[in-house]
Protein backbone atom coordinates (compact mmCIF):
# COMPACT_ATOMS: atom_id res chain seq x y z
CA UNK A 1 41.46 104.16 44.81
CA UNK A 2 40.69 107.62 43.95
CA UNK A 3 42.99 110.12 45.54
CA UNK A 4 40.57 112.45 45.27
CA UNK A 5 37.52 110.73 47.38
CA UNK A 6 37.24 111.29 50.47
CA UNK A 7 38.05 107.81 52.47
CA UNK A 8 36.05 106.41 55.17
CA UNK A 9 38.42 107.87 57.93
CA UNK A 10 37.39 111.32 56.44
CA UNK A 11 34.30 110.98 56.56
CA UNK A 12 34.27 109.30 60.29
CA UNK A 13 36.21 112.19 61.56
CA UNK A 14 33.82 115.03 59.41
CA UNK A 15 30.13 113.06 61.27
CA UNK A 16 32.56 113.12 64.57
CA UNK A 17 32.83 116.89 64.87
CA UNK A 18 28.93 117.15 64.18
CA UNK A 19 28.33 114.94 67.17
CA UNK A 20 31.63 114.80 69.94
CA UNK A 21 31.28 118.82 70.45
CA UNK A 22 28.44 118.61 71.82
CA UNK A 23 29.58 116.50 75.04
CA UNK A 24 31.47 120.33 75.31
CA UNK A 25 28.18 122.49 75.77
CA UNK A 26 25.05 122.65 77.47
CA UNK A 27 23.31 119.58 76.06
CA UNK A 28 24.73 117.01 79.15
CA UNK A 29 23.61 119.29 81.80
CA UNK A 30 19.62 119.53 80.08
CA UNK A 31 19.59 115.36 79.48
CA UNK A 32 20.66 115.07 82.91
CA UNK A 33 18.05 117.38 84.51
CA UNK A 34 15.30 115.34 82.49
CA UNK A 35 16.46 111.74 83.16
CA UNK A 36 19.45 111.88 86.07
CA UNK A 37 21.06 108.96 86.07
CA UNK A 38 19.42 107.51 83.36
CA UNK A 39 20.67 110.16 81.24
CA UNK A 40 23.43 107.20 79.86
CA UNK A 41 20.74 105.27 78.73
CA UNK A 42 18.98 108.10 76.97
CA UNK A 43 21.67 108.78 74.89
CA UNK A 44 22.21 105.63 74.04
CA UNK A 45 18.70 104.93 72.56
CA UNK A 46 19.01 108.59 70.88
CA UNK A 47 21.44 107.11 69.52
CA UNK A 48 20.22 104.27 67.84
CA UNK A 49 17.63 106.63 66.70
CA UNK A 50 19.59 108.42 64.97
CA UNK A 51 21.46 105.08 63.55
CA UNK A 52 18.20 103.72 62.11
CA UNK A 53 17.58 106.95 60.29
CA UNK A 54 21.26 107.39 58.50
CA UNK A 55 20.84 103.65 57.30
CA UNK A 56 17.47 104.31 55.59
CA UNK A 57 19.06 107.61 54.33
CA UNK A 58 21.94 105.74 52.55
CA UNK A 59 19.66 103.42 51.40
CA UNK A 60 17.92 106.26 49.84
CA UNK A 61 21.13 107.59 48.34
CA UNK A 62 22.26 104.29 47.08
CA UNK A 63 18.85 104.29 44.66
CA UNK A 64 20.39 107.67 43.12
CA UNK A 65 24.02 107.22 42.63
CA UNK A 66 26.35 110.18 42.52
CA UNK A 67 23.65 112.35 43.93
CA UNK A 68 23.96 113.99 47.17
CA UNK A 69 20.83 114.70 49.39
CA UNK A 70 19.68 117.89 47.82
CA UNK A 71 19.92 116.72 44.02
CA UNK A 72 17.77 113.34 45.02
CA UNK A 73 15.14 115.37 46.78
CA UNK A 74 14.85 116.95 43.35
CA UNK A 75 14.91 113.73 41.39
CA UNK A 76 12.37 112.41 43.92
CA UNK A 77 9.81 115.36 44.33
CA UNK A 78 11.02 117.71 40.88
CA UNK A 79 12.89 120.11 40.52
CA UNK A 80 10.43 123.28 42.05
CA UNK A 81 10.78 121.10 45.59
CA UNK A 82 13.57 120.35 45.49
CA UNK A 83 14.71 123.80 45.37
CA UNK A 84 12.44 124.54 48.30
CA UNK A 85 14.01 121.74 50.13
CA UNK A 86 17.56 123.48 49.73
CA UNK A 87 16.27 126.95 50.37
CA UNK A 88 14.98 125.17 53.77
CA UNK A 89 18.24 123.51 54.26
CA UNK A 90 20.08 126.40 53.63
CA UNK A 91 18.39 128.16 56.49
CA UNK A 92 18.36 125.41 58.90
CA UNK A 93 22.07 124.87 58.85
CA UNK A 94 22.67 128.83 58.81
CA UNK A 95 20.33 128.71 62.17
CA UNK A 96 22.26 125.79 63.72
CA UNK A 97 25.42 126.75 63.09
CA UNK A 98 24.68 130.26 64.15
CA UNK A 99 23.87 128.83 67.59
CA UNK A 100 26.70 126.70 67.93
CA UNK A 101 28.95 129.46 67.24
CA UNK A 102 26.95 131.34 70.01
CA UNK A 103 26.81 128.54 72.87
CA UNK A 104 30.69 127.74 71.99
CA UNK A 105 31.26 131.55 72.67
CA UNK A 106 29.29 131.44 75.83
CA UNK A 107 31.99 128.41 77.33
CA UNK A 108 35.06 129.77 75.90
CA UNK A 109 33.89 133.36 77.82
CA UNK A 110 32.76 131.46 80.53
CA UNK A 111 36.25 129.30 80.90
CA UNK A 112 39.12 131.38 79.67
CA UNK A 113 37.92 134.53 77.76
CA UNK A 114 35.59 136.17 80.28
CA UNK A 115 36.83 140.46 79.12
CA UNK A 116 36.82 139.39 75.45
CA UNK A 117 33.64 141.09 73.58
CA UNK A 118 31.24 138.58 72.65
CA UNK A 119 30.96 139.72 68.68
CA UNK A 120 35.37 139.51 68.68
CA UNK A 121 34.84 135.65 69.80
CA UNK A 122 32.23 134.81 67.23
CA UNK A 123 33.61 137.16 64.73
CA UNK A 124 36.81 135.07 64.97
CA UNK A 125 35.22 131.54 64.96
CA UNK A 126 32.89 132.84 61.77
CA UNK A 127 36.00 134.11 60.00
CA UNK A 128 37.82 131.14 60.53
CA UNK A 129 34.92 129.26 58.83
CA UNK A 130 34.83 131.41 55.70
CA UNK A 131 38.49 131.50 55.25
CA UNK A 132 38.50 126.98 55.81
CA UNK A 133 35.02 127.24 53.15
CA UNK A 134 37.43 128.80 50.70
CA UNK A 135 39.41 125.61 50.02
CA UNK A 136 36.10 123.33 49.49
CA UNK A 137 34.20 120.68 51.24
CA UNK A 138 37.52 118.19 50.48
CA UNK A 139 39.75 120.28 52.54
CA UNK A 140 37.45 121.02 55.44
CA UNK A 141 37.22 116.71 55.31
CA UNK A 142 40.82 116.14 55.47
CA UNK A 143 41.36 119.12 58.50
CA UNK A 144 38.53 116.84 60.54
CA UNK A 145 40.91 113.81 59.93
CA UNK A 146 44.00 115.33 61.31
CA UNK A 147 42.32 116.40 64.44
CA UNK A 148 39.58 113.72 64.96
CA UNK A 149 42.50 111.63 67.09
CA UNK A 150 43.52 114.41 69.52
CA UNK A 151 39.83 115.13 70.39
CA UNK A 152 39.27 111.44 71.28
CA UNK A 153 42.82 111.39 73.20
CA UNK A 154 41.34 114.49 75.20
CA UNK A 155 38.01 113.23 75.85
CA UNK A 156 39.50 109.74 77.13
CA UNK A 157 42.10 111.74 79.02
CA UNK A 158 39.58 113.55 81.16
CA UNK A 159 37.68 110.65 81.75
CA UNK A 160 40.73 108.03 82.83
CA UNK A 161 42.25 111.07 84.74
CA UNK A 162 38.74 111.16 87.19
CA UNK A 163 38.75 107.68 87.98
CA UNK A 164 39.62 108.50 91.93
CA UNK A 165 36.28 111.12 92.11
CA UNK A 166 33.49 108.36 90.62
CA UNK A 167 31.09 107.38 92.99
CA UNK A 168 28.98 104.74 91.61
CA UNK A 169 26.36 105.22 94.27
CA UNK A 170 25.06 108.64 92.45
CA UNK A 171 23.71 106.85 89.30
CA UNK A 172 21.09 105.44 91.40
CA UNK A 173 17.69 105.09 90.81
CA UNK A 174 19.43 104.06 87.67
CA UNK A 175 15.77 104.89 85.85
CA UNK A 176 16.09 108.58 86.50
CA UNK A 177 12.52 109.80 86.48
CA UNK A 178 10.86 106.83 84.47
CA UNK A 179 10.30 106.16 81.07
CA UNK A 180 8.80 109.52 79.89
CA UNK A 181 11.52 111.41 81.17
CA UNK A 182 13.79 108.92 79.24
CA UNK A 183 11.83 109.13 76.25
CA UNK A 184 11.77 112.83 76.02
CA UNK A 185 15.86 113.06 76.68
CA UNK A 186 16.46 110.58 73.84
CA UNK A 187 15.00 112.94 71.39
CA UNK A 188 17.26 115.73 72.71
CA UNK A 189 20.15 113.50 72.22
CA UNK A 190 18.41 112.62 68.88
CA UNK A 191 18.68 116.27 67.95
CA UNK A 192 22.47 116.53 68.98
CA UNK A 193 23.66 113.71 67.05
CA UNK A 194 21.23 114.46 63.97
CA UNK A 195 24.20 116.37 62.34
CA UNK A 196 25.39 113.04 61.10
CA UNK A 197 23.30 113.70 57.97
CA UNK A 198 25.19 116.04 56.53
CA UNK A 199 27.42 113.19 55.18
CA UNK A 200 24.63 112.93 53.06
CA UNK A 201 25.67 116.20 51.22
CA UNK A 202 29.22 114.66 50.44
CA UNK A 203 27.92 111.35 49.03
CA UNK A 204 29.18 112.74 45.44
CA UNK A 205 32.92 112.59 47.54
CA UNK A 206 32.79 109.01 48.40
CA UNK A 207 33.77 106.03 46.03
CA UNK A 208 30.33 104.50 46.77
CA UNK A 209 27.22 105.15 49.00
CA UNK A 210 28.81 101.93 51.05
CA UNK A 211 31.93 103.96 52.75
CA UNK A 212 29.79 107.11 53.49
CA UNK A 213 27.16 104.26 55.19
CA UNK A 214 30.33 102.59 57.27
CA UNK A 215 31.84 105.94 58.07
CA UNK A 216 28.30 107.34 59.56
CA UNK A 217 27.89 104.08 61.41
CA UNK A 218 31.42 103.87 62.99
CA UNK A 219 30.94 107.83 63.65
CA UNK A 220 27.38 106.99 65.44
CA UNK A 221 28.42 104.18 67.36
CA UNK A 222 31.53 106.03 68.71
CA UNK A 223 29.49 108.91 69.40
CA UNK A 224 26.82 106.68 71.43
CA UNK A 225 29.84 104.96 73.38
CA UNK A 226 31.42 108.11 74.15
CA UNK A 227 28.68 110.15 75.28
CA UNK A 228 27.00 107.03 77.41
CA UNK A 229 30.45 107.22 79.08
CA UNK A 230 30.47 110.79 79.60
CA UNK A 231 27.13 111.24 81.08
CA UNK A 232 27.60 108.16 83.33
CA UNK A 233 30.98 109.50 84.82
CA UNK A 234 29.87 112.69 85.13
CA UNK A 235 27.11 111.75 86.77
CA UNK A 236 29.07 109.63 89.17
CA UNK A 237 31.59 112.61 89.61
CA UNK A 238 29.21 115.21 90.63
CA UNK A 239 25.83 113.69 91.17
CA UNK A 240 22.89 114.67 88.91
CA UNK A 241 21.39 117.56 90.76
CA UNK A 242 25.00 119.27 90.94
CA UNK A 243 25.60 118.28 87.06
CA UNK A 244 22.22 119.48 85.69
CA UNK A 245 23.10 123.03 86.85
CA UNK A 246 26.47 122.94 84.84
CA UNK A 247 27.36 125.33 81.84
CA UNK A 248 29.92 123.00 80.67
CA UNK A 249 30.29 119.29 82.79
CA UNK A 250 33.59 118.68 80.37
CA UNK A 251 35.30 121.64 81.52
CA UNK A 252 33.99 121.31 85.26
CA UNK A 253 35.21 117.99 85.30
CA UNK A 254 38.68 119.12 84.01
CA UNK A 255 38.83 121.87 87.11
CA UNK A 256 37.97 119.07 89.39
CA UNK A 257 40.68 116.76 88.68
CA UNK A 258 43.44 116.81 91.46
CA UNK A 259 46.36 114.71 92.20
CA UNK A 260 48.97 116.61 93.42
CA UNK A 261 50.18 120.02 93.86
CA UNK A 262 51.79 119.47 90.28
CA UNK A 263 48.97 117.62 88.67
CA UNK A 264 45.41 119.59 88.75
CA UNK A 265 43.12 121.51 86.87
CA UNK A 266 43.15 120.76 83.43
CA UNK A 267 40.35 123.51 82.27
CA UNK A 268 42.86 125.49 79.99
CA UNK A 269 44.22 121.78 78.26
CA UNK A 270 40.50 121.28 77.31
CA UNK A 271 40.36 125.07 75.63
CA UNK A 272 42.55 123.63 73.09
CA UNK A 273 40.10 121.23 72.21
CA UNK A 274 36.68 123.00 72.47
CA UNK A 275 38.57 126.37 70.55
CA UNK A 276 39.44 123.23 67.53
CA UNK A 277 36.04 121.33 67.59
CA UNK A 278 33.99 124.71 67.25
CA UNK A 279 35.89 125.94 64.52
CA UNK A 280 35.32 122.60 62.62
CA UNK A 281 31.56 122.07 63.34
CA UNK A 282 31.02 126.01 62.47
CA UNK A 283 33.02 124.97 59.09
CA UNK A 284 30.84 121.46 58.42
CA UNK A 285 27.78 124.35 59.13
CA UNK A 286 28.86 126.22 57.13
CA UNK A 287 29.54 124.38 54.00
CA UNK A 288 26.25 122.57 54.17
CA UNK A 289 24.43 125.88 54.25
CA UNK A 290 25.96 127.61 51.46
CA UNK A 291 25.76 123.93 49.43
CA UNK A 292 22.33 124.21 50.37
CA UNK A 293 21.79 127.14 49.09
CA UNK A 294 23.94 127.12 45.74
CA UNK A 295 21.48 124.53 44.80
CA UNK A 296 18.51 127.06 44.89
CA UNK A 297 20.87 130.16 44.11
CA UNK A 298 23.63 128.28 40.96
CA UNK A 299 23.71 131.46 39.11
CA UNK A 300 25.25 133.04 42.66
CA UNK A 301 29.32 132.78 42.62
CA UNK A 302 30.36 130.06 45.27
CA UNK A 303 32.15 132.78 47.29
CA UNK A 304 29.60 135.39 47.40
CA UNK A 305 27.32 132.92 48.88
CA UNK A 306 29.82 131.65 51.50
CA UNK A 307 30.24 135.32 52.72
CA UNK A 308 26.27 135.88 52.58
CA UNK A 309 25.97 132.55 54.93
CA UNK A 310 28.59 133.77 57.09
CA UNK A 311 27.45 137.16 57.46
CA UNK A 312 23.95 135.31 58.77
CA UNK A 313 26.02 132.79 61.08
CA UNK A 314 27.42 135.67 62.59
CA UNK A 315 23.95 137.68 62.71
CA UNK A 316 22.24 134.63 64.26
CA UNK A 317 25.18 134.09 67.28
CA UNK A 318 24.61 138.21 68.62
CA UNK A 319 20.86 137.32 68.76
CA UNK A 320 20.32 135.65 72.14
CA UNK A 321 20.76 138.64 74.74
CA UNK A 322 22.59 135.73 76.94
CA UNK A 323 22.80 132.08 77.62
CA UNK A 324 19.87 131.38 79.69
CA UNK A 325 17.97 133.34 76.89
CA UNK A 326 19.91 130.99 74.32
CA UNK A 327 19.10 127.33 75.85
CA UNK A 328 15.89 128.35 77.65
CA UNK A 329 14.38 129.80 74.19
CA UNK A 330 15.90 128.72 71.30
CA UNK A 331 17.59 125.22 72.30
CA UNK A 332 14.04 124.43 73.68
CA UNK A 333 12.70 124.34 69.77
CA UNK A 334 16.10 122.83 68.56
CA UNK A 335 16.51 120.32 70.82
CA UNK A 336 12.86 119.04 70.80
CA UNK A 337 11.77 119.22 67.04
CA UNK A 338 14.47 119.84 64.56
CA UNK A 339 15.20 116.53 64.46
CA UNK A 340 11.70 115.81 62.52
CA UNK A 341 13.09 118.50 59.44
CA UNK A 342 16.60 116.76 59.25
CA UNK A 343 15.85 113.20 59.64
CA UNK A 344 12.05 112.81 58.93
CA UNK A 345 12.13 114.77 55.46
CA UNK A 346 14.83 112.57 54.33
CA UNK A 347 12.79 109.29 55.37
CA UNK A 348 9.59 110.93 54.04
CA UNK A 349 11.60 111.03 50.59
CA UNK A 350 12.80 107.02 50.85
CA UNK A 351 9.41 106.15 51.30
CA UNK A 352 8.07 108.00 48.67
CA UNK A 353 10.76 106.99 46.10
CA UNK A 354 9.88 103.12 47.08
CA UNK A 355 6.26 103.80 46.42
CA UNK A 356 7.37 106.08 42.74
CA UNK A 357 10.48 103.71 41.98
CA UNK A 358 13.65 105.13 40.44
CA UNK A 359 13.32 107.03 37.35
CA UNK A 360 15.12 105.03 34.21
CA UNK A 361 17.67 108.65 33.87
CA UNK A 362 18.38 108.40 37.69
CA UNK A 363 19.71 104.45 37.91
């Protein structure tokens, strides 16, 4: 084995922080307003959504080996859209990860930091990015590894520790609003999760396009489980009217936990793990964006474009004047559509490289 690949655990932990931080936001309090206590279920077939996808996308990388996703969009379509393609990328993943850093602001004021200036927060959480984006893509892979355990052990912490508040009797009607309702909350969920892609633009990293396929699987199912589980015991904690009007269920559910005198309120714990999981998922975002980009931009030093990409990450998290402005105007685009650029342009390229067949230099 290559010491320098990036093994499947690395590449597990990397697709986990572009999915698990989400269960520390907004997102469960929106799928739960559409679907209440269906909302489990909805994730789950967002889910396998999203699963579907990644497996036709490795099977598209696997045609073109040791190409990533940007360099087979240009052996696929040429070279002039290909470029295109990045520049698109590029501007996506400087707009999601832009938000992220903004919502993650929002909590950690919210929770712990309420008379710390917004632009010091994301200033922080951007610099923190640029400084990880310095060592490479490998390094930013192995940092995911060494803290991919502790987030699980805090997620399953929270959940075990609320076992005594669960009532089972709030998941019912267990079909939330009906099928539309369910529908519409799997592509939300579809949306959340659709970060898993971005394994795509380490594929070079990987011995083979078979590890990057097992490590998105493994980090999708996990994902599905955990956030299925999640939703249901939040749900069951709170009921689904109280939990839809949540800024952040994880962290409620951490202030809710009592015991004893000695043993309550956990909400300051679970800042340890939010403050790491942002800072990771703004470094996955961005990498991809400036790799993006130095495919459209190669004469541009690597460094100059990582501070350009920050600089825009940091732009995009002061735009939304709050965060009712942020998840009633911008997450209702994000969470609804994006997931047709990120997943359906990839599938749009398999297809088209089945119909065109694999160039002889490209095998």
């Amino acid at each position: 084995m290559d010491n320098h690949k990036l093994r499947p655990y690395d590449g597990l932990a990397l697709a986990a922080f572009l999915t698990l931080p989400g269960l520390f936001f907004t997102a469960p309090a929106m799928i739960i307003e559409r679907s209440a206590g269906a909302s489990w279920i909805a994730v789950l077939l967002g889910h396998a959504a999203v699963l579907c996808a990644f497996l036709l996308v490795t099977a598209l990388l696997g045609r073109y080996p040791g190409k990533d996703l940007i360099s087979t969009a240009g052996a696929v379509l040429g070279r002039g859209i290909g470029m295109l393609y990045s520049v698109l990328l590029a501007v996506y993943f400087c707009l999601y990860t832009g938000l992220w850093v903004r919502e993650g602001t929002e909590i950690l004021k919210a929770y712990g930091m309420s008379l710390t200036p917004l632009y010091v927060v994301a200033g922080l959480i951007a610099l923190s990015a640029l400084t990880m984006n310095f060592f490479g893509g490998r390094a930013i892979a192995k940092s995911a590894g060494m803290f991919f355990v502790f987030i699980l052990a805090g997620i399953a912490f929270i959940l075990i520790l609320g076992l005594n508040r669960y009532n089972p009797d709030y998941i019912f009607p267990m079909y939330g609003y009906g099928g539309r309702s369910i529908a519409q909350s799997a592509l939300s969920t579809a949306c959340m999760v659709e970060g898993v892609v971005l394994l795509a633009l380490f594929a070079p990293d990987f011995e083979s396009a078979a590890k990057l396929r097992r490590s998105g699987v493994l980090a999708v199912g996990i994902s599905g489980v955990l956030w299925g589980l999640f939703l249901l015991c939040l749900v069951m904690m709170f009921s689904s009217s109280i939990a839809s009007g949540m800024v952040s269920g994880f962290m409620e559910m951490g202030k809710s936990i009592y015991y004893n005198r000695f043993f309550y309120r956990f909400e300051s714990f679970l800042l340890f793990f939010l403050i790491f999981s942002l800072a990771l998922t703004a470094c996955i975002g961005l990498y991809a964006s400036r790799k993006s980009a130095a495919a459209a931009f190669g004469r541009v030093r690597p460094k100059v474009l990582t501070a350009i990409c920050t600089a825009i990450v940091f732009a995009v998290a002061l735009i939304p004047a709050n965060l009712f402005d942020l998840t009633s105007r911008y997450f209702a685009l994000t969470r609804r559509y994006s997931v047709f650029f990120v997943l359906g342009v990839p599938l749009l390229l398999y297809v088209i490289s089945l119909l065109r067949g694999v160039p002889k230099h490209a095998k």
